[in-house]
C-alpha atoms as a PDB file:
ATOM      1  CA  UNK A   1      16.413  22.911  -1.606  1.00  0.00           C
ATOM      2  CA  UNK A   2      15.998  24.715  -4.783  1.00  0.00           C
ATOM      3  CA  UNK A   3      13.732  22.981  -7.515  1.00  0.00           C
ATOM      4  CA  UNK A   4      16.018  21.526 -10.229  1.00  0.00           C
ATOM      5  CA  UNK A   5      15.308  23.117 -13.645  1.00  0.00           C
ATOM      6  CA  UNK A   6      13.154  21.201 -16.351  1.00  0.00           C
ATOM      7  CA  UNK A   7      14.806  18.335 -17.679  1.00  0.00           C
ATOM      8  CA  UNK A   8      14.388  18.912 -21.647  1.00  0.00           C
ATOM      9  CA  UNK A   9      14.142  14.719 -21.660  1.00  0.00           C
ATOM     10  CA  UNK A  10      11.575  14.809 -19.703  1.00  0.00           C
ATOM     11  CA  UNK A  11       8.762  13.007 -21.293  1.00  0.00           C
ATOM     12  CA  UNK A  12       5.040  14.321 -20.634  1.00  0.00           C
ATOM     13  CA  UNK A  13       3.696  10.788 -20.788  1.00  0.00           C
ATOM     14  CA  UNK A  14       4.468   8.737 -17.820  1.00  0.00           C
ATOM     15  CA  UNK A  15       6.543   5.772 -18.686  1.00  0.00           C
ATOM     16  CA  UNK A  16       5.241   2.374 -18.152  1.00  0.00           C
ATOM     17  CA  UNK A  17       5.246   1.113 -14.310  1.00  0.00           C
ATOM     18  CA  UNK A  18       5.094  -2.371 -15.562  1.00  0.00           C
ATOM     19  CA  UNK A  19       2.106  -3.296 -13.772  1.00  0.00           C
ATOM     20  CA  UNK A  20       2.292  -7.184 -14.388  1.00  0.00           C
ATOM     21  CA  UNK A  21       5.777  -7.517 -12.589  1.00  0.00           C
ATOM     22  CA  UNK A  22       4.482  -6.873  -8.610  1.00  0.00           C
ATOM     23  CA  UNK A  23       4.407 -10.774  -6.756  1.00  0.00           C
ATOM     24  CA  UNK A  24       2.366  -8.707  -4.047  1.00  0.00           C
ATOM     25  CA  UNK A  25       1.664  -5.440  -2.818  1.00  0.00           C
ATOM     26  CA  UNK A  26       3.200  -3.446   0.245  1.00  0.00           C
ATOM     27  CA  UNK A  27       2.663  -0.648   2.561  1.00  0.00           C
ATOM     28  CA  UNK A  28       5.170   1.870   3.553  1.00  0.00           C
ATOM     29  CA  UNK A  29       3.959   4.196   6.133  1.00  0.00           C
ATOM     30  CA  UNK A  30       6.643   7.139   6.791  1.00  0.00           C
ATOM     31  CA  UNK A  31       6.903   9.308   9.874  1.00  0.00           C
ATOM     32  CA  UNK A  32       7.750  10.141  13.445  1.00  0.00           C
ATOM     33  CA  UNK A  33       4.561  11.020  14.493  1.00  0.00           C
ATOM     34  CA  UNK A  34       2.878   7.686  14.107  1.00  0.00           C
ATOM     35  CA  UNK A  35       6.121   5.824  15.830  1.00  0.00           C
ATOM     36  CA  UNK A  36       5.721   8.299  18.609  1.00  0.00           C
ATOM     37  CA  UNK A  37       2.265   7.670  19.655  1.00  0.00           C
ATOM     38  CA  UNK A  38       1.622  11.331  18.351  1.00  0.00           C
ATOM     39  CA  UNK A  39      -0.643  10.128  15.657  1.00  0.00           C
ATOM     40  CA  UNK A  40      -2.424   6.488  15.017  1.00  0.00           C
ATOM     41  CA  UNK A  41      -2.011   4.714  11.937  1.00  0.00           C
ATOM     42  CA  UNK A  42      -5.040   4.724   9.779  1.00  0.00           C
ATOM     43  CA  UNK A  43      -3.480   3.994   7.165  1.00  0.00           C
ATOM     44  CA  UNK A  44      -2.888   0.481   6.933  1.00  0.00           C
ATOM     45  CA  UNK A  45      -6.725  -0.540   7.729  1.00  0.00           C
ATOM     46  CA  UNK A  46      -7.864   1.793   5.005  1.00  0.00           C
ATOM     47  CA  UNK A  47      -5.211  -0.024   2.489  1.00  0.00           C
ATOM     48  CA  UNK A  48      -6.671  -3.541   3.019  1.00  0.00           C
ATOM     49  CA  UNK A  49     -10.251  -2.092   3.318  1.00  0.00           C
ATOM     50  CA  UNK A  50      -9.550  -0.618  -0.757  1.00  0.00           C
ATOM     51  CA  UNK A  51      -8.072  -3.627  -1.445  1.00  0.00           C
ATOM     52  CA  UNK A  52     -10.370  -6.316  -0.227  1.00  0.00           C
ATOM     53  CA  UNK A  53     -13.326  -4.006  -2.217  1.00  0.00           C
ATOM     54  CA  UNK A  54     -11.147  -5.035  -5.145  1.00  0.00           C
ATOM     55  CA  UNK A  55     -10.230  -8.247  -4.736  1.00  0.00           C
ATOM     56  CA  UNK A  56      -6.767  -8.233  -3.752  1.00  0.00           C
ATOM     57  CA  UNK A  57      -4.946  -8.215  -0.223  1.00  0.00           C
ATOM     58  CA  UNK A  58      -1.943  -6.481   1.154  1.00  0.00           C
ATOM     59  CA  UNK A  59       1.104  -8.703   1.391  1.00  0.00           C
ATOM     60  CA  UNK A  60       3.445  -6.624   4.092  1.00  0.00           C
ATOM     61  CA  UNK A  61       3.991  -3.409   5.565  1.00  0.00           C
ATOM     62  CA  UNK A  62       6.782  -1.482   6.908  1.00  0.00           C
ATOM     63  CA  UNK A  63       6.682   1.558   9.407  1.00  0.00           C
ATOM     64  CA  UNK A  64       9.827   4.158   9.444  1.00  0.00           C
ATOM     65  CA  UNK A  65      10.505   7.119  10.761  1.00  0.00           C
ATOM     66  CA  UNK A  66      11.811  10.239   8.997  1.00  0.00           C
ATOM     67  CA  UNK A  67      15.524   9.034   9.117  1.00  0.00           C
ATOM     68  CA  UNK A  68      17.065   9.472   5.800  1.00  0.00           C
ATOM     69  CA  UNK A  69      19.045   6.591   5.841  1.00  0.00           C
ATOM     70  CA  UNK A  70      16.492   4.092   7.298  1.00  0.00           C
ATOM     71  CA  UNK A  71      13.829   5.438   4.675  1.00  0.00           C
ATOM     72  CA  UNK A  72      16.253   4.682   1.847  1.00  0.00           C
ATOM     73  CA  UNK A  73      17.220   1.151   2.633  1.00  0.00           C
ATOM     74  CA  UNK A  74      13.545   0.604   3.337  1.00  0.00           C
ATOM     75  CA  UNK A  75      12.536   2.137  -0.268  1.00  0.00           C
ATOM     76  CA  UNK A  76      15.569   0.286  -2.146  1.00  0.00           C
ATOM     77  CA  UNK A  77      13.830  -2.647  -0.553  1.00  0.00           C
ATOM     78  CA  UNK A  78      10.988  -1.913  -1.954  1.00  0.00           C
ATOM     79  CA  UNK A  79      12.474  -1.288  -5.432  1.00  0.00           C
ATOM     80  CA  UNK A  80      14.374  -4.369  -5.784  1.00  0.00           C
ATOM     81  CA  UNK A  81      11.304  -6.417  -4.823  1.00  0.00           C
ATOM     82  CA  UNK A  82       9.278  -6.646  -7.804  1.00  0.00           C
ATOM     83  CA  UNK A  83       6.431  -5.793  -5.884  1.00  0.00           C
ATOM     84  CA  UNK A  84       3.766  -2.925  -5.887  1.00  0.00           C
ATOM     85  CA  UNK A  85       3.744  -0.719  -2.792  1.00  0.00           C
ATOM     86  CA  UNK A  86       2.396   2.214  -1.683  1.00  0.00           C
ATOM     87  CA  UNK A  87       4.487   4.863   0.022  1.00  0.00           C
ATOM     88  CA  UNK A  88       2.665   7.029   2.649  1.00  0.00           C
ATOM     89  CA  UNK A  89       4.330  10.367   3.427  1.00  0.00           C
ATOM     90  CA  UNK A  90       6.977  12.616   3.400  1.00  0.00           C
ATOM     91  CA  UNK A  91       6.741  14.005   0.136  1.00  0.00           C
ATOM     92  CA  UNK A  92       6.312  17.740   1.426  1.00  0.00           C
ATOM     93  CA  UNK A  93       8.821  20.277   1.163  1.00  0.00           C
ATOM     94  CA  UNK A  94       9.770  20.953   4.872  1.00  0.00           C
ATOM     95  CA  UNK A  95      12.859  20.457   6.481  1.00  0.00           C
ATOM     96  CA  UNK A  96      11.466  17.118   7.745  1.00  0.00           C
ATOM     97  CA  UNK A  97      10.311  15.657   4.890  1.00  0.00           C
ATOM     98  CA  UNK A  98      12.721  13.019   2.794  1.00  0.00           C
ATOM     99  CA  UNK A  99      10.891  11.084   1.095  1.00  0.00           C
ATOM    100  CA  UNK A 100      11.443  12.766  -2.366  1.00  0.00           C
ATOM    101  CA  UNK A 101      15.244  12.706  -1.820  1.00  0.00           C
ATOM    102  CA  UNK A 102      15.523   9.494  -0.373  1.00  0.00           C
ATOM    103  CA  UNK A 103      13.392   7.620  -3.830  1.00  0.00           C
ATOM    104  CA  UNK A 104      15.956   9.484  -5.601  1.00  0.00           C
ATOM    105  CA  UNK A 105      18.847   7.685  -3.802  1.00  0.00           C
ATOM    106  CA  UNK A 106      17.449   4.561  -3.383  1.00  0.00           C
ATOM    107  CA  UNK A 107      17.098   4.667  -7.374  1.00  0.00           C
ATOM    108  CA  UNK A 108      20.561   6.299  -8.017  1.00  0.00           C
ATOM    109  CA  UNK A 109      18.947   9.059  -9.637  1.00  0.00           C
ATOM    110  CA  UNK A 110      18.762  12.700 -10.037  1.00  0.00           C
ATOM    111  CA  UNK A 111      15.911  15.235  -8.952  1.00  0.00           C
ATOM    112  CA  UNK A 112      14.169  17.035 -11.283  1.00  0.00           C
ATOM    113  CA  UNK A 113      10.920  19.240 -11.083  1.00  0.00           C
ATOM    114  CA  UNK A 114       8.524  17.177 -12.897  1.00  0.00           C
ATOM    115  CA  UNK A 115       6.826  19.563 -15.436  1.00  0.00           C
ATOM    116  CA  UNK A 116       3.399  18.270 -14.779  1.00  0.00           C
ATOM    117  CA  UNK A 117       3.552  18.406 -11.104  1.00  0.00           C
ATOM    118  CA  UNK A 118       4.896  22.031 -11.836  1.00  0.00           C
ATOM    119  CA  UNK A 119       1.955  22.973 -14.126  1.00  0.00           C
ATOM    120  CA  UNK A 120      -0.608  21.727 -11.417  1.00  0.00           C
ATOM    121  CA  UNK A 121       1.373  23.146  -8.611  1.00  0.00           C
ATOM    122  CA  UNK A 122       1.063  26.673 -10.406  1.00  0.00           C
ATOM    123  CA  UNK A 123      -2.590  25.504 -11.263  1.00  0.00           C
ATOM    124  CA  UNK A 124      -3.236  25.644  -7.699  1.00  0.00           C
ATOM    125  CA  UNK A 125      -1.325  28.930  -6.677  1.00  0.00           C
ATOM    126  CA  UNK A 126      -3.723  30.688  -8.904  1.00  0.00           C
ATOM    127  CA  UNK A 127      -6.583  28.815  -7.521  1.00  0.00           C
ATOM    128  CA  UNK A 128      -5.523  29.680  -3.642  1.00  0.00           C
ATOM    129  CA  UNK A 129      -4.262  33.776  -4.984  1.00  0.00           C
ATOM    130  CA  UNK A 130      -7.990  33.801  -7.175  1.00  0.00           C
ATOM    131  CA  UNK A 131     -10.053  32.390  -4.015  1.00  0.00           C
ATOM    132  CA  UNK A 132      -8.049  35.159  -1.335  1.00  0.00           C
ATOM    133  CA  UNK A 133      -9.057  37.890  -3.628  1.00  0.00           C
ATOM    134  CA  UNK A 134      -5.201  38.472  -4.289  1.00  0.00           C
ATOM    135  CA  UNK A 135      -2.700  39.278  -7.074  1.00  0.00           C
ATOM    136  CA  UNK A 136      -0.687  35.476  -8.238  1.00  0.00           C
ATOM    137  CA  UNK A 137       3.136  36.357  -7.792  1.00  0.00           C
ATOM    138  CA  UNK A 138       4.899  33.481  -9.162  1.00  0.00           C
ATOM    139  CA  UNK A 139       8.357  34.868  -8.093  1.00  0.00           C
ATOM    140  CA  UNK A 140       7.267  35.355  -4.336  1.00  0.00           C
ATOM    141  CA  UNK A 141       9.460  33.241  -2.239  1.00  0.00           C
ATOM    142  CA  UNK A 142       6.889  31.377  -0.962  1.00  0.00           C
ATOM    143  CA  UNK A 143       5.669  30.077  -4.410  1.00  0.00           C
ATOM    144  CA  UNK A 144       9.108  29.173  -5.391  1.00  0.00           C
ATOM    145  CA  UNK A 145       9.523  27.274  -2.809  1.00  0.00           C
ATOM    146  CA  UNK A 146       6.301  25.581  -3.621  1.00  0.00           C
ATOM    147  CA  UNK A 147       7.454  24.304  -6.599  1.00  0.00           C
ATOM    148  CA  UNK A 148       9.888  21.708  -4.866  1.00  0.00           C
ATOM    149  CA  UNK A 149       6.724  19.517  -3.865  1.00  0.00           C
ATOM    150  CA  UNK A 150       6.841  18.896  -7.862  1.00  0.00           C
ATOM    151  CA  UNK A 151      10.603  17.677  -7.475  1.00  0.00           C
ATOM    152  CA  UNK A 152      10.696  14.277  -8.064  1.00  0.00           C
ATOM    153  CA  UNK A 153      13.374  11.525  -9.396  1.00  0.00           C
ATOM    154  CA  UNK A 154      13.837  11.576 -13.002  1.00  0.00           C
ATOM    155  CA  UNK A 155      11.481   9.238 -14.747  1.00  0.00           C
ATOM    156  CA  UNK A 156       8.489   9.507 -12.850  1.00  0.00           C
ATOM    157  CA  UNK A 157       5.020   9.539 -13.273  1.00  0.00           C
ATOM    158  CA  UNK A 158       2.529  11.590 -11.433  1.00  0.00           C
ATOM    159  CA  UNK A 159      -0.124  10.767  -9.452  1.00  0.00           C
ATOM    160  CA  UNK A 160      -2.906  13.191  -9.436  1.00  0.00           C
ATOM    161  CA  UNK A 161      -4.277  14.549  -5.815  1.00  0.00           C
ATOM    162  CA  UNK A 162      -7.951  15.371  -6.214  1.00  0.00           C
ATOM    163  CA  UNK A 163      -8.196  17.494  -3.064  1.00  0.00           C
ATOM    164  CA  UNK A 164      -5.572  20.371  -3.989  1.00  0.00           C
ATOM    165  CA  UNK A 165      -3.708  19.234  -6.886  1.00  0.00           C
ATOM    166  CA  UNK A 166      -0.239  18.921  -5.370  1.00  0.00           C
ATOM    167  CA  UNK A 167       0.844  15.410  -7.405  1.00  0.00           C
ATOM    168  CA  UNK A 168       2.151  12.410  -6.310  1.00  0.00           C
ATOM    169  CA  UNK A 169       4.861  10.250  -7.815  1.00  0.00           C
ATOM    170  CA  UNK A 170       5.390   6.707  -9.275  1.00  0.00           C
ATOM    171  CA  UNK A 171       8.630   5.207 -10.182  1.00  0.00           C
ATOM    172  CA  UNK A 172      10.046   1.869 -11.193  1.00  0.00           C
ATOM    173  CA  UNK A 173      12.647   0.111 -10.003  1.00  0.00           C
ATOM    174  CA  UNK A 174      15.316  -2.190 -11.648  1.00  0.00           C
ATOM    175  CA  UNK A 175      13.990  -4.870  -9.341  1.00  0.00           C
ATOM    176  CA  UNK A 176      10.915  -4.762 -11.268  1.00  0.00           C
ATOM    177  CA  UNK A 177       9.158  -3.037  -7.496  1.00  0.00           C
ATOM    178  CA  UNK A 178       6.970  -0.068  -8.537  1.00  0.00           C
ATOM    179  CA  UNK A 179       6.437   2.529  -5.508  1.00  0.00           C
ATOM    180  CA  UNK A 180       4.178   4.630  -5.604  1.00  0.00           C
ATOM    181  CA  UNK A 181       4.152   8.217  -3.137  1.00  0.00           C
ATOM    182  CA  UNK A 182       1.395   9.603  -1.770  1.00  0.00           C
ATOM    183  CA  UNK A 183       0.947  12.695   1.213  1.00  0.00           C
ATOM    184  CA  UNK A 184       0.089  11.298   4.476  1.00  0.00           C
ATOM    185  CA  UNK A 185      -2.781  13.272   4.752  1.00  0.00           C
ATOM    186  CA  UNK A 186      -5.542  10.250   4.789  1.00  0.00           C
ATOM    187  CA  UNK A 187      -7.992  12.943   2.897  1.00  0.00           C
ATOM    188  CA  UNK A 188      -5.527  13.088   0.061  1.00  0.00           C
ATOM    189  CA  UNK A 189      -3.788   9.421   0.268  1.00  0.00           C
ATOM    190  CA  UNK A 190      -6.623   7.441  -0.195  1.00  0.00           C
ATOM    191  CA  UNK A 191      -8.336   8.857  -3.442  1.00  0.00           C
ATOM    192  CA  UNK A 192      -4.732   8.897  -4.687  1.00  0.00           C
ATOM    193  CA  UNK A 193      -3.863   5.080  -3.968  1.00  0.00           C
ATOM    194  CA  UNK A 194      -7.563   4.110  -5.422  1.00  0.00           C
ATOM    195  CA  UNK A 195      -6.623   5.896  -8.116  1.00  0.00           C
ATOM    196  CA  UNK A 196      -3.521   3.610  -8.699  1.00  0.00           C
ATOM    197  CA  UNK A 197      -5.109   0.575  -7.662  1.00  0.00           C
ATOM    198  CA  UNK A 198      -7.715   1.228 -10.555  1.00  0.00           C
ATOM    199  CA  UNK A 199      -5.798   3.002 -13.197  1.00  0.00           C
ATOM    200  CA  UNK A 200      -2.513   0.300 -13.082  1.00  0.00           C
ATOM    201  CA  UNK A 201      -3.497  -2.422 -11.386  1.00  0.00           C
ATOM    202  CA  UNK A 202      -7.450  -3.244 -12.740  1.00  0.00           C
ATOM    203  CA  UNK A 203      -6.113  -7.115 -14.573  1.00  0.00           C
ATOM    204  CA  UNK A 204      -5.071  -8.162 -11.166  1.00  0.00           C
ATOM    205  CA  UNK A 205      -8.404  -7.464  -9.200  1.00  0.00           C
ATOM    206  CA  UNK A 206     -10.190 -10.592  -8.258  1.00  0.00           C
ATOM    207  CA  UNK A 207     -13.359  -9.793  -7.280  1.00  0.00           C
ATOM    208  CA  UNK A 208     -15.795 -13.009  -6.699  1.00  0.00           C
ATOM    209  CA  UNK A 209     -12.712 -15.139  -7.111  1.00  0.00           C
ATOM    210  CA  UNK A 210     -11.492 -15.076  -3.676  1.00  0.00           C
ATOM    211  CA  UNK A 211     -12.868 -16.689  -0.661  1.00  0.00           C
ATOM    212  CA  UNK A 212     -12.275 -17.287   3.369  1.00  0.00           C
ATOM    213  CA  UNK A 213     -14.280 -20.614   5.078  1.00  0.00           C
ATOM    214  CA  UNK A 214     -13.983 -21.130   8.714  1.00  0.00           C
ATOM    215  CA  UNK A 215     -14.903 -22.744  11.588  1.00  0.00           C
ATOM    216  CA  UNK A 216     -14.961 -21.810  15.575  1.00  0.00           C
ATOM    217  CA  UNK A 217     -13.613 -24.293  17.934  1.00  0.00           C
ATOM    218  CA  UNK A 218     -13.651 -24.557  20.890  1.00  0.00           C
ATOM    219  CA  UNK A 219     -11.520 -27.101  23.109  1.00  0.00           C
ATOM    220  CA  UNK A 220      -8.071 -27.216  20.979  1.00  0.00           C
ATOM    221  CA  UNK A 221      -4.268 -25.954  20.882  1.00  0.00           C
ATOM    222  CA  UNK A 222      -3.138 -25.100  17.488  1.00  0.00           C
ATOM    223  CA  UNK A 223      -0.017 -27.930  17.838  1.00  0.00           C
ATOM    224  CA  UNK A 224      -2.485 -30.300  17.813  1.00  0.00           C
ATOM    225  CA  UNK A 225      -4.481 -28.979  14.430  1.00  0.00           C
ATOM    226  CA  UNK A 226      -0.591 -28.372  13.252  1.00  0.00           C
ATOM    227  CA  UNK A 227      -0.608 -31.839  11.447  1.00  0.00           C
ATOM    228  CA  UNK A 228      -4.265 -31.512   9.673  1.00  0.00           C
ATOM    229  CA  UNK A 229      -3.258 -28.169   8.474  1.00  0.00           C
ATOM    230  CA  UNK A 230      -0.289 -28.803   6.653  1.00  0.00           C
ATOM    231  CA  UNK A 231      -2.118 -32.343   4.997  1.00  0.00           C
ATOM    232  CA  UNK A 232      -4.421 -30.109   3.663  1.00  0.00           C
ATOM    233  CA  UNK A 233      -1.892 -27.536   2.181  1.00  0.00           C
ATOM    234  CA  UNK A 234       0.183 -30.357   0.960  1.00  0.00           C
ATOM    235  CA  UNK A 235      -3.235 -32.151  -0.943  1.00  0.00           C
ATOM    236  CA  UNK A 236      -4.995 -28.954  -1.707  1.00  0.00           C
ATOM    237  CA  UNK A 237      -1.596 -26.465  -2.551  1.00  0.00           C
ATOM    238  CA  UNK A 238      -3.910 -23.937  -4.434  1.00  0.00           C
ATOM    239  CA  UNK A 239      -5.450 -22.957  -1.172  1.00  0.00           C
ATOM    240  CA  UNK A 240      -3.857 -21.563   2.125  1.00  0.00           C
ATOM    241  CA  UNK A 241      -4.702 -23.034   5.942  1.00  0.00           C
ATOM    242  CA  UNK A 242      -5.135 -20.236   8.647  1.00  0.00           C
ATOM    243  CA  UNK A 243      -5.575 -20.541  12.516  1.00  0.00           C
ATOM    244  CA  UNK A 244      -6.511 -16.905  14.483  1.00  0.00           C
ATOM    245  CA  UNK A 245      -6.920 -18.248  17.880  1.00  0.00           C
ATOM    246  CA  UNK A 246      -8.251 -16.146  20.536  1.00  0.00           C
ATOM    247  CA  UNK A 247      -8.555 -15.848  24.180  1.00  0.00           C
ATOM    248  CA  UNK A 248     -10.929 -13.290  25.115  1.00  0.00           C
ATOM    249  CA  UNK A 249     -13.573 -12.762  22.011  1.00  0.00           C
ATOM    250  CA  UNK A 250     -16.739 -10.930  23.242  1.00  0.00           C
ATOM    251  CA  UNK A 251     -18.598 -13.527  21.447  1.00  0.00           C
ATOM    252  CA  UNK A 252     -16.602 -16.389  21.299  1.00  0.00           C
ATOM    253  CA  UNK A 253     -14.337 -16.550  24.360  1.00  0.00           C
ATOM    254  CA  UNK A 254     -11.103 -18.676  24.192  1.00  0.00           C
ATOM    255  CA  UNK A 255     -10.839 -20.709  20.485  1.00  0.00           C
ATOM    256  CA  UNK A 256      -9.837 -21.552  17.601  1.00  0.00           C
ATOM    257  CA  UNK A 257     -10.756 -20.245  14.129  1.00  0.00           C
ATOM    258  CA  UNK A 258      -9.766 -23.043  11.375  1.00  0.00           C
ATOM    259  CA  UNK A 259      -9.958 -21.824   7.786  1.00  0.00           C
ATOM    260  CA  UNK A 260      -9.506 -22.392   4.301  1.00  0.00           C
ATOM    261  CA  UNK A 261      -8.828 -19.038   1.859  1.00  0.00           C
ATOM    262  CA  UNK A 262      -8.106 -19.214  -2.263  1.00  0.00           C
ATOM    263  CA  UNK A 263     -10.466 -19.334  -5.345  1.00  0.00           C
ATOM    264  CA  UNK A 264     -13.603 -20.742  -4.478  1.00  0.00           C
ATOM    265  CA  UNK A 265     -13.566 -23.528  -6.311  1.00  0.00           C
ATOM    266  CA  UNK A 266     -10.109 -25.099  -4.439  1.00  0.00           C
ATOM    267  CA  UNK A 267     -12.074 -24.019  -1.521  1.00  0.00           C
ATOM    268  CA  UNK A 268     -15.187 -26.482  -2.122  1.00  0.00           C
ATOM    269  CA  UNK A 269     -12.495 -29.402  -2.871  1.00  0.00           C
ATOM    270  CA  UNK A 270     -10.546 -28.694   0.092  1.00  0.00           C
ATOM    271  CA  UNK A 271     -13.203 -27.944   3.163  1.00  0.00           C
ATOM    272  CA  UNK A 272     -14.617 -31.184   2.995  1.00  0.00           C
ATOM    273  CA  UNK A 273     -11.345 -32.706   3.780  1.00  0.00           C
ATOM    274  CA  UNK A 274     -10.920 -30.145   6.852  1.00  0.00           C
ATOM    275  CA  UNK A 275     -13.931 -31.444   8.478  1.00  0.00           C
ATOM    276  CA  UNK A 276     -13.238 -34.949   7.729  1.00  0.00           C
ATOM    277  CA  UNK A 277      -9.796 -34.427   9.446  1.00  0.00           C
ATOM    278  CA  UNK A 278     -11.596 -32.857  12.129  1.00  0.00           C
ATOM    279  CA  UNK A 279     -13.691 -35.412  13.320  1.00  0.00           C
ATOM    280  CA  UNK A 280     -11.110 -37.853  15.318  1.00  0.00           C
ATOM    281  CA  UNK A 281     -10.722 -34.706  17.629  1.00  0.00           C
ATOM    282  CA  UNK A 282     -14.174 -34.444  18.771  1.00  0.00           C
ATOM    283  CA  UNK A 283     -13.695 -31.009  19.176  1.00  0.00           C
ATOM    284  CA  UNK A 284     -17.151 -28.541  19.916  1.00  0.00           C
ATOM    285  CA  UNK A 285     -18.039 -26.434  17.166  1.00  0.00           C
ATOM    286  CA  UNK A 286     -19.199 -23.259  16.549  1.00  0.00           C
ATOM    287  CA  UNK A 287     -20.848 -21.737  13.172  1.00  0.00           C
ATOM    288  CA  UNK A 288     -18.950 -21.875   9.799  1.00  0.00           C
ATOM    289  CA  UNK A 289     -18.023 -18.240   8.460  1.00  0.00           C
ATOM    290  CA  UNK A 290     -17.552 -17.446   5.291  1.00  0.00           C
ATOM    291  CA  UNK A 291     -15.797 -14.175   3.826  1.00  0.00           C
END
């Protein structure tokens, strides 16, 4: 695909991404590779690592393959959730790579080469022609084609890609979902996502007002904790309930873990209720964790 000329509307400011709209934030992780065993996933543990450093956790993820169709529906999802998500690869400018066109249809918009992304994108071409020790030929085929990794849908913002300066893209949807696009290069995605995290998102971090309690039991079946849980989301409905159990822990062996997770203060009211409502089962307990 040839770049689309510069849209004389254009603006150079990005518009706003309304960053108070998102209800949670989501993952989209695009490609064949990782659904074919051909790569593993790194993305998704890297995600919740940024995000727990901040304060925040990831509400969903999605995995798709580089089908067009499927990575439309997924996006326009996305964009009519009112959430923030994070869009993991695609975004080249090979014959495989959709993701670009697919934002575009999912948003019922055009393509345009983003002038920004262009300038950078030439920015770099120099850089790579300066560091070779040869001539920068803007109208060499190659370039040109370059210059499509800066086509993105009309009215988005760039995300800037510290390790070679190829952008990625932000755009809103009428949902009120912002997506963001990143490579799926992990050396590139992750600077790039921090960056959003910290340049759009900074009034929703929570850092020191979020907290996990738990216990270890030993000698229980969740259907029997079933009831206790759900009185203590029902008296406590600030805070969440959790049970992980587990069969074969290296440390543990078979149980239970019972927590408690919200602000820390609904967490002191509601824990001692927890292990009041634990005692009738005269269960064997392990050590209290807190996260």
């Amino acid at each position: 695909m040839n770049p689309a000329p510069n849209d004389p509307l254009q603006p150079h400011q990005p518009p706003p991404l309304r960053p108070e709209t998102g209800t949670a934030f989501g993952l989209i992780i695009i490609g064949d590779e990782i659904l074919s065993g051909k790569r593993a996933d790194k993305h998704l543990p890297k995600v919740i690592e940024l995000m727990e450093a901040r304060g925040l956790s990831l509400g969903w993820a999605d995995y798709v393959g580089d089908s067009p169709a499927r990575i439309t529906a997924t996006l326009a999802r996305a964009f009519a959730s009112g959430d923030a998500v994070f869009s993991c690869g695609g975004i080249g400018a090979t014959p495989d790579d959709h993701t670009r066109q697919c934002a575009a249809r999912a948003l019922g918009v055009d393509l345009v080469l983003h002038r920004e992304a262009e300038a950078l994108i030439r920015e770099r071409m120099q850089d790579v022609a300066r560091e070779q020790g040869t001539p920068y030929e803007p109208d060499r085929p190659d370039n040109i084609h370059r210059l499509n990794m800066g086509v993105f849908p009309v009215g988005a913002s760039i995300i800037p890609n510290p390790y070679n300066k190829i952008a990625g893209f932000s755009c809103a949807g009428p949902g009120g979902g912002s997506v963001h696009f990143v490579p799926g290069f992990p050396v590139m995605a992750w600077p790039m996502i921090e960056w959003v995290l910290d340049t759009v998102y900074p009034h929703r971090f929570r850092m020191g007002a979020w907290v996990e309690k738990s216990v270890i039991l030993f000698g229980s079946m969740e259907a029997a904790l079933t009831p206790l849980m759900e009185t203590i989301e029902r008296e406590h409905p600030e805070v969440k309930v959790f049970s992980l159990p587990s069969v074969d822990h290296p440390q543990y062996g078979r149980h239970i873990e019972l927590g408690i997770k919200g602000a820390p203060e609904r967490v002191a009211q509601a824990w001692p209720a927890l292990l009041l409502g634990l005692k009738p089962f005269d269960l064997k307990m392990g050590p209290e964790l807190v996260r």
